[in-house]
PDB file of N, CA and C in Angstrom:
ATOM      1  N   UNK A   1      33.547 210.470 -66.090  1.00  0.00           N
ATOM      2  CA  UNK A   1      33.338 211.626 -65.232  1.00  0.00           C
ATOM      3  C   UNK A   1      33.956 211.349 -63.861  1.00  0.00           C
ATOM      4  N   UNK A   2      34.315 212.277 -62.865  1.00  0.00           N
ATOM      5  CA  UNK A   2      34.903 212.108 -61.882  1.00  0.00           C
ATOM      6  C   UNK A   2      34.027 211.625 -60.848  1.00  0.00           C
ATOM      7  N   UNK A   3      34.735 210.861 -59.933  1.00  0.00           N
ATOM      8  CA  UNK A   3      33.536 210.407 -58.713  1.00  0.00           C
ATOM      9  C   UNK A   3      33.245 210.942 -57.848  1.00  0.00           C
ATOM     10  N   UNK A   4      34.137 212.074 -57.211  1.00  0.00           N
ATOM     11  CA  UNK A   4      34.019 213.314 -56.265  1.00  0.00           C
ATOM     12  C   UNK A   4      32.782 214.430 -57.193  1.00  0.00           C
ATOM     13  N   UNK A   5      32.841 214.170 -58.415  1.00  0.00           N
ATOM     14  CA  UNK A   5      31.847 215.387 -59.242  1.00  0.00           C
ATOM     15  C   UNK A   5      30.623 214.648 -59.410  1.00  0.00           C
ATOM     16  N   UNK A   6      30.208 213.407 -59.507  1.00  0.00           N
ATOM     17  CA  UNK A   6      29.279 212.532 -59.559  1.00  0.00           C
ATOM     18  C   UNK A   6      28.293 212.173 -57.563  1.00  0.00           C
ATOM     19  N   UNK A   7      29.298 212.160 -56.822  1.00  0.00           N
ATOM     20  CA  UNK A   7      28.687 212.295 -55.516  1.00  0.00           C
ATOM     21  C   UNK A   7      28.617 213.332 -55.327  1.00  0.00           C
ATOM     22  N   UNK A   8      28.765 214.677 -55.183  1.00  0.00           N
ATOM     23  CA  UNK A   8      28.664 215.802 -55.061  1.00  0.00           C
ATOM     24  C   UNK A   8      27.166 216.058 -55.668  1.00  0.00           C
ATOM     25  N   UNK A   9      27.229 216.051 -56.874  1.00  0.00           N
ATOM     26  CA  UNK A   9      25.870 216.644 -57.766  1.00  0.00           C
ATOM     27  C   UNK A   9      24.690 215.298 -57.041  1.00  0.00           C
ATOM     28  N   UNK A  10      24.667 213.868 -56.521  1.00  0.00           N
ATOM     29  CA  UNK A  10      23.936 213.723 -55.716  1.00  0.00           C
ATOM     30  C   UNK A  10      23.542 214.137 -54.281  1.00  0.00           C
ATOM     31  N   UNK A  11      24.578 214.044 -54.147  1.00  0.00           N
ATOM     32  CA  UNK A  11      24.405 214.577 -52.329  1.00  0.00           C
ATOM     33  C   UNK A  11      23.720 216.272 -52.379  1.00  0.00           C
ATOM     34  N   UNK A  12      23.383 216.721 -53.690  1.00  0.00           N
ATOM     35  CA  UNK A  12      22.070 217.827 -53.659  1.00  0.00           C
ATOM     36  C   UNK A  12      20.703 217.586 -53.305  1.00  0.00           C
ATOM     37  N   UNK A  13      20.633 216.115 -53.855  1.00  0.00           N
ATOM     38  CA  UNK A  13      19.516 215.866 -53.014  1.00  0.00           C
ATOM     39  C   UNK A  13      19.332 215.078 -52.311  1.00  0.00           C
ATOM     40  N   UNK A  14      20.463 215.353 -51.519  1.00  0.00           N
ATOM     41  CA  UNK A  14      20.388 213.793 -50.079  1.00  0.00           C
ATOM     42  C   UNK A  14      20.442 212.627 -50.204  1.00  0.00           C
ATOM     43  N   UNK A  15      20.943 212.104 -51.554  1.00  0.00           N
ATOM     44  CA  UNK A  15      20.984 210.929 -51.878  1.00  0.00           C
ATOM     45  C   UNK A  15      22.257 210.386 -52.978  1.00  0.00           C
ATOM     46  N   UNK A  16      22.895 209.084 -52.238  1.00  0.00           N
ATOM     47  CA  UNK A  16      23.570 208.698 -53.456  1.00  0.00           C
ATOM     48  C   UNK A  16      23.586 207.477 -53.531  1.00  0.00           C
ATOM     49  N   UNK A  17      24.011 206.989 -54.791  1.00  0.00           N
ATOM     50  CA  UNK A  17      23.879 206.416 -55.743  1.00  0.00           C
ATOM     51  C   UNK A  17      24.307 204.723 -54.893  1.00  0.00           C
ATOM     52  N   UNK A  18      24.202 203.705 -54.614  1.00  0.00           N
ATOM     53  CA  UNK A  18      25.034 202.920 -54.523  1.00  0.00           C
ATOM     54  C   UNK A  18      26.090 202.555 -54.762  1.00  0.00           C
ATOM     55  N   UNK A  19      26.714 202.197 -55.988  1.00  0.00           N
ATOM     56  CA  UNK A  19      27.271 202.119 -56.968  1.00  0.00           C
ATOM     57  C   UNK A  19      29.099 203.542 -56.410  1.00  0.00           C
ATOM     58  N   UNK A  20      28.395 204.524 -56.297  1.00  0.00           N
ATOM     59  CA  UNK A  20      29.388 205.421 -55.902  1.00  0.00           C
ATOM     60  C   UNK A  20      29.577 205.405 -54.522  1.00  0.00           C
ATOM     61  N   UNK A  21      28.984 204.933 -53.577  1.00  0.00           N
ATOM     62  CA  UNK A  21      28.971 204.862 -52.063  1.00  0.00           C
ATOM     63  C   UNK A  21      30.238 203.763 -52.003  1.00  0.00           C
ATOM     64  N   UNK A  22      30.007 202.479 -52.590  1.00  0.00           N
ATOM     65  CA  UNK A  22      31.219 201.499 -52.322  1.00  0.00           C
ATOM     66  C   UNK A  22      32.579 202.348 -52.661  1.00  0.00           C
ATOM     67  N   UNK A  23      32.509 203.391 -54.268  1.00  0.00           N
ATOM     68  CA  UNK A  23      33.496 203.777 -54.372  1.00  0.00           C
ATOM     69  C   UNK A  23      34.196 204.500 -53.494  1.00  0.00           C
ATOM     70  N   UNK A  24      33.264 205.590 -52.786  1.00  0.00           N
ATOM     71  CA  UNK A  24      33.842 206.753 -51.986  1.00  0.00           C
ATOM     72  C   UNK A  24      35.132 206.113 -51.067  1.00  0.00           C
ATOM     73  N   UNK A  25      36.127 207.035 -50.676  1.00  0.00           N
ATOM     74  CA  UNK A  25      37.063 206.449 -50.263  1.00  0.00           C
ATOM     75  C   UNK A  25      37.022 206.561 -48.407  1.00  0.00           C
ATOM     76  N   UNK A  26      37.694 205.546 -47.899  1.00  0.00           N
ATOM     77  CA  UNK A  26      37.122 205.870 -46.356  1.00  0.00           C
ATOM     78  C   UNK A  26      38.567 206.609 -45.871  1.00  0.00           C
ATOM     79  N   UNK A  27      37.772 207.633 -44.832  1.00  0.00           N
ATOM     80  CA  UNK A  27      38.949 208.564 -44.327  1.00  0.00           C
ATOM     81  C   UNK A  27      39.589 208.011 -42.951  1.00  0.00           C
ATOM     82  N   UNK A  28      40.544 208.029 -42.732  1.00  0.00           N
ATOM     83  CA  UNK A  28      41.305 207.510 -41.533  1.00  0.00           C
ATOM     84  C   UNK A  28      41.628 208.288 -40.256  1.00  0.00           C
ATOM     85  N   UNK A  29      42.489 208.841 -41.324  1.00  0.00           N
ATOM     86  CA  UNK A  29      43.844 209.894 -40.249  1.00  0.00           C
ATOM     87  C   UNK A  29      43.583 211.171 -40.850  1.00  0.00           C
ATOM     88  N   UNK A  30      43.403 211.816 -40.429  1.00  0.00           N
ATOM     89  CA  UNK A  30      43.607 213.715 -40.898  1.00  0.00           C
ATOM     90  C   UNK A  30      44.587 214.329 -39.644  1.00  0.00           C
ATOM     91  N   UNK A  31      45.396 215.445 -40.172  1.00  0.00           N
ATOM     92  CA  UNK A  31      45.902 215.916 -39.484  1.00  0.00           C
ATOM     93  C   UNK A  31      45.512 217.136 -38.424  1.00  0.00           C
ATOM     94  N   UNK A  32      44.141 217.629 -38.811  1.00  0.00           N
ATOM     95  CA  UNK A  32      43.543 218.884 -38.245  1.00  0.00           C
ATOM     96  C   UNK A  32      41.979 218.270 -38.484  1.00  0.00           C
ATOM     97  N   UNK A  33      41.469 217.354 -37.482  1.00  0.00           N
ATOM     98  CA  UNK A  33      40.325 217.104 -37.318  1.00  0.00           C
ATOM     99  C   UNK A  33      38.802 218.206 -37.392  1.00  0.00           C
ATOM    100  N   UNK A  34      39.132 219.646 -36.927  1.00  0.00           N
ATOM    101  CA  UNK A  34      38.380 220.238 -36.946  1.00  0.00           C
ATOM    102  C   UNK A  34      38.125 221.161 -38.710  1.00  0.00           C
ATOM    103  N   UNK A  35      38.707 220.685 -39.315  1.00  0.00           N
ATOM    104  CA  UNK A  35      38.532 220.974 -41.280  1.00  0.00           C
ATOM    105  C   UNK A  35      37.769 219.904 -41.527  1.00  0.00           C
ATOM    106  N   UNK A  36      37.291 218.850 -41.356  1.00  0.00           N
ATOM    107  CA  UNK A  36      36.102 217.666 -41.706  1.00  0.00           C
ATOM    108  C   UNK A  36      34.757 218.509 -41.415  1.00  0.00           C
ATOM    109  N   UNK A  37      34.133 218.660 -42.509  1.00  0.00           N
ATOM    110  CA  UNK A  37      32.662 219.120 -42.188  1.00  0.00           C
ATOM    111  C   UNK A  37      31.912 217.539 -42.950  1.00  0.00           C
ATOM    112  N   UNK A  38      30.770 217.798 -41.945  1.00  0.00           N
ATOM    113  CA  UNK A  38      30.257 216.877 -42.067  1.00  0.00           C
ATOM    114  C   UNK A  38      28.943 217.218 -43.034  1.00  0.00           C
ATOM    115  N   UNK A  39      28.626 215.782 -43.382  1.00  0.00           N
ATOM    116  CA  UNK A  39      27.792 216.279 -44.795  1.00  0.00           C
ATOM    117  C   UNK A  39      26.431 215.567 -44.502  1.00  0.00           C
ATOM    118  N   UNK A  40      26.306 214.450 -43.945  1.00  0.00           N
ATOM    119  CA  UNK A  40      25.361 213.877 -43.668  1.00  0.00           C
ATOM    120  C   UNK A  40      25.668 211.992 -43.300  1.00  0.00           C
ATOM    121  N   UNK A  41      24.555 211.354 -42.316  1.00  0.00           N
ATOM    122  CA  UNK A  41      24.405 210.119 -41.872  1.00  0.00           C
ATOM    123  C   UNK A  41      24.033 209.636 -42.901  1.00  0.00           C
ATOM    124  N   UNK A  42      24.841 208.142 -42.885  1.00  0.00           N
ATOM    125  CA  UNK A  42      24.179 206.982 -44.038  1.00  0.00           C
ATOM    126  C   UNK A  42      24.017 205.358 -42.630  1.00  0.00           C
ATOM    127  N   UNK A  43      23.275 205.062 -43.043  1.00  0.00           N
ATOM    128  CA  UNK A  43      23.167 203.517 -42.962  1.00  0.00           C
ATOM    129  C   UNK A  43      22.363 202.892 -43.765  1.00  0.00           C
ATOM    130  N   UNK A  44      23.519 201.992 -44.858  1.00  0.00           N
ATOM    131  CA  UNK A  44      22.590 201.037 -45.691  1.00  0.00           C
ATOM    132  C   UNK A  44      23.158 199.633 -45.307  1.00  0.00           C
ATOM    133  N   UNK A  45      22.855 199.027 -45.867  1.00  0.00           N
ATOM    134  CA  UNK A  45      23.089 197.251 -45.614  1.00  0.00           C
ATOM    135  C   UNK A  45      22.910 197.282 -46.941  1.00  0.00           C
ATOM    136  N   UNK A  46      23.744 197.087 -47.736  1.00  0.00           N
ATOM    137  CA  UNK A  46      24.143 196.310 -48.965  1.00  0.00           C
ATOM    138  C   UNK A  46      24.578 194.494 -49.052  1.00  0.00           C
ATOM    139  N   UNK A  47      24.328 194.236 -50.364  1.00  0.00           N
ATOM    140  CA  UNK A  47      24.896 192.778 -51.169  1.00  0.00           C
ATOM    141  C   UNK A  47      26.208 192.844 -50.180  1.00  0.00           C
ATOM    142  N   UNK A  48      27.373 193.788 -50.262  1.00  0.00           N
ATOM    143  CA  UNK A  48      28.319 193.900 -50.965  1.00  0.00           C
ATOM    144  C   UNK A  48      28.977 194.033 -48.996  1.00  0.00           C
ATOM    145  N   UNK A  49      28.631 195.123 -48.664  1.00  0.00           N
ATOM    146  CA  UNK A  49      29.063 195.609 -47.248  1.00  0.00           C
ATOM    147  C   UNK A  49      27.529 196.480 -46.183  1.00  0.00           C
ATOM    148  N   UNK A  50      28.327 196.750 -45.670  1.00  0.00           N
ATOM    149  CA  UNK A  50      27.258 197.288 -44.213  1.00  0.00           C
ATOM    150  C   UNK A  50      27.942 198.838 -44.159  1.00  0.00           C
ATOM    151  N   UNK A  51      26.850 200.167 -44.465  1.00  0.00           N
ATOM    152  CA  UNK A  51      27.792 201.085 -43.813  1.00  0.00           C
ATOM    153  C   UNK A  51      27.186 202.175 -42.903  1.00  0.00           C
ATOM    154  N   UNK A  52      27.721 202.101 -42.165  1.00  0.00           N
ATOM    155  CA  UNK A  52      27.107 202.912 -40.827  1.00  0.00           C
ATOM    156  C   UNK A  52      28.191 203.782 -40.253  1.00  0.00           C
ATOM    157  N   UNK A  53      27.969 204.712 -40.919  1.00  0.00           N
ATOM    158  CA  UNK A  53      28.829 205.795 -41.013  1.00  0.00           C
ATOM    159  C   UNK A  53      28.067 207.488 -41.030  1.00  0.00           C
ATOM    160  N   UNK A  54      29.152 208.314 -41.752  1.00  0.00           N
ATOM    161  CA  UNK A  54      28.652 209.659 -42.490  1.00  0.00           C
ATOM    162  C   UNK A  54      29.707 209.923 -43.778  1.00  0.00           C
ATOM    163  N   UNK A  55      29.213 210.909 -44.437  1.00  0.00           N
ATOM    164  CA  UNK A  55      29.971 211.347 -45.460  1.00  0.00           C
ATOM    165  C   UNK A  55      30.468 212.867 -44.968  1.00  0.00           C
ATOM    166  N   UNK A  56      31.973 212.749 -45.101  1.00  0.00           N
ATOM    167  CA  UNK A  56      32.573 214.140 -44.633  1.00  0.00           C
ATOM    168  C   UNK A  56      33.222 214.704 -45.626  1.00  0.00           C
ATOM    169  N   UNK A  57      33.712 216.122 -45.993  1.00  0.00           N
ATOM    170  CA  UNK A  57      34.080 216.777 -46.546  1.00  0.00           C
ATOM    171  C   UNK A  57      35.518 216.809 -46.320  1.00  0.00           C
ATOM    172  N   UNK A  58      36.638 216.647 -46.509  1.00  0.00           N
ATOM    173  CA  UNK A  58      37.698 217.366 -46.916  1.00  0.00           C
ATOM    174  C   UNK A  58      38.566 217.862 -47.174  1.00  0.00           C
ATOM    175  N   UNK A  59      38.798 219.385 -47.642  1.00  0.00           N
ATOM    176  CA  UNK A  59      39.585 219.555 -48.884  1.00  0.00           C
ATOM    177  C   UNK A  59      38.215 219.744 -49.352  1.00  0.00           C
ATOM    178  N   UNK A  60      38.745 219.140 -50.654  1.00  0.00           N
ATOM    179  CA  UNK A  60      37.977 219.752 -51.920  1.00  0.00           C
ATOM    180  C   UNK A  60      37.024 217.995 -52.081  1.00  0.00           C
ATOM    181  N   UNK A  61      37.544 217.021 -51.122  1.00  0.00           N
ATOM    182  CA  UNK A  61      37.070 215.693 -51.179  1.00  0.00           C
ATOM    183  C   UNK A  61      35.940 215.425 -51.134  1.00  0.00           C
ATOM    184  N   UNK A  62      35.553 214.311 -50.803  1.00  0.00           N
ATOM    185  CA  UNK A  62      34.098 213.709 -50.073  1.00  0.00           C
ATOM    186  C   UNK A  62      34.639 212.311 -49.822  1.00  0.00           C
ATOM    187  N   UNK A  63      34.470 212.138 -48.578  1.00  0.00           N
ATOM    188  CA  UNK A  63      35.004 210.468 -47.839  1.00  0.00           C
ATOM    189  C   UNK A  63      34.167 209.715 -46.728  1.00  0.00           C
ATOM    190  N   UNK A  64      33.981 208.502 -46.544  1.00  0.00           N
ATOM    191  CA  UNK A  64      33.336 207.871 -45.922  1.00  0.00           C
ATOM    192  C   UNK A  64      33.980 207.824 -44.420  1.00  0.00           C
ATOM    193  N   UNK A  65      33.420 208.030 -43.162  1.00  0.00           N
ATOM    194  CA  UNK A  65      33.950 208.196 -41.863  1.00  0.00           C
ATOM    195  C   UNK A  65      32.861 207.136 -41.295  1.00  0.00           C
ATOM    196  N   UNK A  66      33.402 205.708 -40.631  1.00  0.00           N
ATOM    197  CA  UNK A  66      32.684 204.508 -39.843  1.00  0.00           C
ATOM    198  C   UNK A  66      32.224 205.258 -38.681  1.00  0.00           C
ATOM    199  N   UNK A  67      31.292 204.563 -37.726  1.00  0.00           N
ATOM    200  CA  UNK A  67      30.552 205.310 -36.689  1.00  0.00           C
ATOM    201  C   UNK A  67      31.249 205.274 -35.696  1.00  0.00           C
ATOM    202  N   UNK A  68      32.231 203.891 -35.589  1.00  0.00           N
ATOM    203  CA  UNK A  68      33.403 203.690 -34.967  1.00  0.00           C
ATOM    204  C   UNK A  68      34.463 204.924 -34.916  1.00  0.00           C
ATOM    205  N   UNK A  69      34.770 205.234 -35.670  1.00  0.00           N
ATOM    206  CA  UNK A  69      35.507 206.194 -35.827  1.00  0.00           C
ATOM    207  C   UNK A  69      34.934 207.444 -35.270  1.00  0.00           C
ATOM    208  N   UNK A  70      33.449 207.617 -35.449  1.00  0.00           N
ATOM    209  CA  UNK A  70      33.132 209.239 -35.455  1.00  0.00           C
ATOM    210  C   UNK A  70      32.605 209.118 -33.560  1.00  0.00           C
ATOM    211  N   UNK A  71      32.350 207.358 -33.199  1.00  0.00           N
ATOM    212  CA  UNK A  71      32.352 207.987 -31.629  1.00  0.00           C
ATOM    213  C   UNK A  71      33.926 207.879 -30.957  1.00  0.00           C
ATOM    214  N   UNK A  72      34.770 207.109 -32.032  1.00  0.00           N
ATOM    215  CA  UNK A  72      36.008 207.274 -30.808  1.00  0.00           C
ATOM    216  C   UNK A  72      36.797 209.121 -31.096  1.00  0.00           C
ATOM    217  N   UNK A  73      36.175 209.766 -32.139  1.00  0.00           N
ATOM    218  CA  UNK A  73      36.927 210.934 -31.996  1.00  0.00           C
ATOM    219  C   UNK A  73      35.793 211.870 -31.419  1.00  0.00           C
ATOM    220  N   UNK A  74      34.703 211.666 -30.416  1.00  0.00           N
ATOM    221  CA  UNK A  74      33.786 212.544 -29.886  1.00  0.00           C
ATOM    222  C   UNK A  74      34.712 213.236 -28.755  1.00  0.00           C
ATOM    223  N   UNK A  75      35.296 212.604 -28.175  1.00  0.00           N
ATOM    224  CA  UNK A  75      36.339 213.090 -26.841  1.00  0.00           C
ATOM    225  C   UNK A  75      36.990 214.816 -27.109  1.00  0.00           C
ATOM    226  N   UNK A  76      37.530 214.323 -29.048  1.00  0.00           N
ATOM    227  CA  UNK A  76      38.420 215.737 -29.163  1.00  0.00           C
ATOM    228  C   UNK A  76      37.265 216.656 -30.094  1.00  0.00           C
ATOM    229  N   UNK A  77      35.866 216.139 -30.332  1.00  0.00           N
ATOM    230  CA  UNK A  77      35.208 216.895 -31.956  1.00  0.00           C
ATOM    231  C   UNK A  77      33.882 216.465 -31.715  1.00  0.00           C
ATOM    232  N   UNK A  78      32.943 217.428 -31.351  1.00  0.00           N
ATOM    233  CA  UNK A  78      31.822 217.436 -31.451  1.00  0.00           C
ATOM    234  C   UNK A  78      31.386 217.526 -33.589  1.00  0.00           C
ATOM    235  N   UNK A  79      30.536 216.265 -33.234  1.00  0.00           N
ATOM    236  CA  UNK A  79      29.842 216.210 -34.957  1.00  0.00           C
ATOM    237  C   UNK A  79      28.564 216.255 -35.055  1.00  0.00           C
ATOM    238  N   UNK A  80      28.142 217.173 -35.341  1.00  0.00           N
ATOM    239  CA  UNK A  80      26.304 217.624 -36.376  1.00  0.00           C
ATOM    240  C   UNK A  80      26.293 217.057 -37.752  1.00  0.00           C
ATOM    241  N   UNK A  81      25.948 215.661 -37.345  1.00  0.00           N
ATOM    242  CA  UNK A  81      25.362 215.372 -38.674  1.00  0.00           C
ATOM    243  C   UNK A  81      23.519 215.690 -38.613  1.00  0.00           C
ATOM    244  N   UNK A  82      23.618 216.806 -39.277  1.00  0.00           N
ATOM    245  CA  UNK A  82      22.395 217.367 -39.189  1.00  0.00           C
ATOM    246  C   UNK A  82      20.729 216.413 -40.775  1.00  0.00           C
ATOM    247  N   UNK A  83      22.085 215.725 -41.676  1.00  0.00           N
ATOM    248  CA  UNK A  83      20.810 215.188 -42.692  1.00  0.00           C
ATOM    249  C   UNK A  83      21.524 213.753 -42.570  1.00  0.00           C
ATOM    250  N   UNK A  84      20.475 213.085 -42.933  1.00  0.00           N
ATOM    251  CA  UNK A  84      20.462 211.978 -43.300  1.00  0.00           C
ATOM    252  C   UNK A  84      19.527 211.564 -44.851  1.00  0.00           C
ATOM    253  N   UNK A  85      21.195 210.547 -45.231  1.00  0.00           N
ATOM    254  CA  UNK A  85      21.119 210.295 -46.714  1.00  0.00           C
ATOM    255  C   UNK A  85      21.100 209.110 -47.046  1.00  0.00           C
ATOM    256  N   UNK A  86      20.278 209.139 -48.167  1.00  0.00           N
ATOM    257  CA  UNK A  86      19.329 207.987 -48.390  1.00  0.00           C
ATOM    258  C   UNK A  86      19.930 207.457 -49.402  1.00  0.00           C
ATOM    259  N   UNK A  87      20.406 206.007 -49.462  1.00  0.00           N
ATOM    260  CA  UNK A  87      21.247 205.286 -50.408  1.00  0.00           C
ATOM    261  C   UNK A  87      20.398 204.930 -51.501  1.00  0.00           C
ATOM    262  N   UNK A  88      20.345 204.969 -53.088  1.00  0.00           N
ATOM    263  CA  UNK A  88      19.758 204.192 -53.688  1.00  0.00           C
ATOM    264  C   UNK A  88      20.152 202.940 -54.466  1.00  0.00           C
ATOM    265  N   UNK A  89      19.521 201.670 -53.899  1.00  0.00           N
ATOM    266  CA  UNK A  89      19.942 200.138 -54.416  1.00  0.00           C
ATOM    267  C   UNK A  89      20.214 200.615 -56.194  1.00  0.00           C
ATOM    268  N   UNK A  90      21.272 199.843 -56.381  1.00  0.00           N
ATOM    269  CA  UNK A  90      21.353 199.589 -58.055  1.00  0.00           C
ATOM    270  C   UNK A  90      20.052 199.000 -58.933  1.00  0.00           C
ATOM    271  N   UNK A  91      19.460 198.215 -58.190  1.00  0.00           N
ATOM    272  CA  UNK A  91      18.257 197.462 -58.538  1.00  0.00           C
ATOM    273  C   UNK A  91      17.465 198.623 -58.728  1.00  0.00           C
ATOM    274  N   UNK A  92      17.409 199.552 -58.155  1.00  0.00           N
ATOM    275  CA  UNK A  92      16.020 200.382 -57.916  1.00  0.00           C
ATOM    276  C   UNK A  92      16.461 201.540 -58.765  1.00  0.00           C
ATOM    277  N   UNK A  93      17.648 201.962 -59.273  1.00  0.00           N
ATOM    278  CA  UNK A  93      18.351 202.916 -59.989  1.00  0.00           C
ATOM    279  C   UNK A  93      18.233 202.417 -61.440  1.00  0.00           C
ATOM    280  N   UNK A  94      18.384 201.140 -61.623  1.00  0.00           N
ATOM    281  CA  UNK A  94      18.471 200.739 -63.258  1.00  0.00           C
ATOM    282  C   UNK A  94      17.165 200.368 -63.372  1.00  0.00           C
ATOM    283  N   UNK A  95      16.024 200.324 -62.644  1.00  0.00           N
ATOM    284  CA  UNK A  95      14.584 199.928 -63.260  1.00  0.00           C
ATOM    285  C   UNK A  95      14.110 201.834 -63.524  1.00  0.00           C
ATOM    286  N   UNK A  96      14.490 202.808 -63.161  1.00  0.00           N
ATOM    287  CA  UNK A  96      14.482 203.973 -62.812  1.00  0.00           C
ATOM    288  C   UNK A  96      14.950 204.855 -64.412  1.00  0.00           C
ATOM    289  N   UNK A  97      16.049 204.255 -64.542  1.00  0.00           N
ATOM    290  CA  UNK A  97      17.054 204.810 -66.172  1.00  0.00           C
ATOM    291  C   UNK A  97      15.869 203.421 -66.713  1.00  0.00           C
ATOM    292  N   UNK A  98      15.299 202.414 -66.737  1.00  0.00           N
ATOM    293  CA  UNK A  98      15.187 202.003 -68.046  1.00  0.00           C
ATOM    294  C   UNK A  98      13.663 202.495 -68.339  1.00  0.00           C
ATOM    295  N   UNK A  99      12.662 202.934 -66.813  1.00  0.00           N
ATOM    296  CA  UNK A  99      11.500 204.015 -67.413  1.00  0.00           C
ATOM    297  C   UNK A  99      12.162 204.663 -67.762  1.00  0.00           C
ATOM    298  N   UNK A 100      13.056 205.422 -67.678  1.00  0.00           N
ATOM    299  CA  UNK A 100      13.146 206.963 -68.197  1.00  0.00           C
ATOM    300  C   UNK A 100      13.418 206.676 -69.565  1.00  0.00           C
ATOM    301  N   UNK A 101      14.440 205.415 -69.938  1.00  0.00           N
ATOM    302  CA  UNK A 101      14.846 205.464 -71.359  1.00  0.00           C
ATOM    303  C   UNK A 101      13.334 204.891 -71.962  1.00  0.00           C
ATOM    304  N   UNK A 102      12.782 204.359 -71.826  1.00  0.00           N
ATOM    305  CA  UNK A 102      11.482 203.841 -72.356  1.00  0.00           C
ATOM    306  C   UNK A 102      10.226 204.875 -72.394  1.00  0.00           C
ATOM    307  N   UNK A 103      10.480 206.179 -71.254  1.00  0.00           N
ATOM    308  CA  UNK A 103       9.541 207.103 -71.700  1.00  0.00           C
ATOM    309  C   UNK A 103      10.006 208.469 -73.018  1.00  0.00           C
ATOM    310  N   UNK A 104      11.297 208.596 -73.538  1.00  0.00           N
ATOM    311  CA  UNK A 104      11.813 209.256 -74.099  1.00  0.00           C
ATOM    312  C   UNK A 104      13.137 208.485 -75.202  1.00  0.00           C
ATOM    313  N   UNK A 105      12.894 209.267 -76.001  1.00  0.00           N
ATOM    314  CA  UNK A 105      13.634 208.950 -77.213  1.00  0.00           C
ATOM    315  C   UNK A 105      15.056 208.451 -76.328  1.00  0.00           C
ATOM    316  N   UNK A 106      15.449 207.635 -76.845  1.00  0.00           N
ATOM    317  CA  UNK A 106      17.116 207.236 -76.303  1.00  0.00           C
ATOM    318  C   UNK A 106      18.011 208.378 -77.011  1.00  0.00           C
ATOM    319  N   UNK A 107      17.650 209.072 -78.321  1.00  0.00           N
ATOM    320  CA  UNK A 107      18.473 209.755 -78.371  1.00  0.00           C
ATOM    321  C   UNK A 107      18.223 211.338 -77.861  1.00  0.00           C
ATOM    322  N   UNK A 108      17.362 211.789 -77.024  1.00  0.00           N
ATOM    323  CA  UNK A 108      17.390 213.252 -76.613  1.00  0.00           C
ATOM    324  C   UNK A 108      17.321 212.590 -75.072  1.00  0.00           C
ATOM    325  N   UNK A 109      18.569 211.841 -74.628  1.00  0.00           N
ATOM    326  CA  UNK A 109      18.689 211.711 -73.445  1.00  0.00           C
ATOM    327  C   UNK A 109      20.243 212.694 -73.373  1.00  0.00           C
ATOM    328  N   UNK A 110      20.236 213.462 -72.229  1.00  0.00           N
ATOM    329  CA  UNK A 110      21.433 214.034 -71.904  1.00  0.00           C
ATOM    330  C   UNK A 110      22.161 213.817 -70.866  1.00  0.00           C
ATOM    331  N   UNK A 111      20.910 213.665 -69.985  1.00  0.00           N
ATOM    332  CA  UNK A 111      21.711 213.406 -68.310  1.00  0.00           C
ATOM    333  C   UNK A 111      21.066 212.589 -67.760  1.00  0.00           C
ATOM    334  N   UNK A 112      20.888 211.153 -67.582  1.00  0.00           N
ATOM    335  CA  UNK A 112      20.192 210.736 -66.406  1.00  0.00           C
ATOM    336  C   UNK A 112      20.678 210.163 -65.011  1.00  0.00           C
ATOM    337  N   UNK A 113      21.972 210.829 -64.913  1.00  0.00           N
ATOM    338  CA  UNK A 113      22.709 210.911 -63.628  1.00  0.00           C
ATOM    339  C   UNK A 113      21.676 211.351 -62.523  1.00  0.00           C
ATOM    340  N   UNK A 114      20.858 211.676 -62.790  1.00  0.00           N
ATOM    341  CA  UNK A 114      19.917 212.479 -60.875  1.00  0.00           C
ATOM    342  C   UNK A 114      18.154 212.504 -61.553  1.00  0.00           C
ATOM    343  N   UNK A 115      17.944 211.021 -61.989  1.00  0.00           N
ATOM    344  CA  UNK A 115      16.457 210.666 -62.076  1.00  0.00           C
ATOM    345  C   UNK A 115      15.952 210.545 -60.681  1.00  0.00           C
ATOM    346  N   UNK A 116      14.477 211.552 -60.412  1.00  0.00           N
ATOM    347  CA  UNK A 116      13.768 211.337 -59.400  1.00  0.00           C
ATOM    348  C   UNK A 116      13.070 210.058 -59.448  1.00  0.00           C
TER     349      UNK A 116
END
């Protein structure tokens, strides 16, 4: 499945996945700063990296923007990151799928992409 269609259907409920957070790609340079909508604040501290950032929109994208970045472009772009999104550890995601697979048949599982 795609990873822009996999963070998307989380970021419905304010939350994504670990696992897809390392993937998301980080945005740099845009040519028309004011087309970035902003989607929401993250800070997690991972194994892996540290990210203290937001997730911005765009295009049709979803990309990771450092905090570095979002105060050195305050001068030309006021940003409302109005939610803040809540990372979930892999640890805490696969004990999560293996209740779910342990409360229900393994085979009338369809989706457990967005277990509460």
């Amino acid at each position: 499945m795609d990873l822009q269609k996999l963070v998307t259907d989380g970021l419905e409920h304010n939350r994504i996945r670990e696992l897809y957070l390392y993937k998301v790609p980080m945005i740099k340079n845009v040519e028309d700063w004011t087309k970035v909508q902003e989607l929401g604040k993250i800070y997690f501290k991972g194994k892996h990296a540290t990210f203290n950032g937001g997730l911005v929109k765009y295009g049709n994208n979803i990309y990771f923007i450092s905090d570095t970045l979002i105060v050195s472009l305050t001068k030309y772009r006021k940003w409302k990151f109005s939610k803040e999104i809540q990372v979930v550890p892999e640890e805490e995601w696969k004990k999560k799928v293996t209740e779910f697979q342990a409360k229900y048949h393994r085979g009338n599982i369809k989706d457990v992409k967005h277990i509460k």
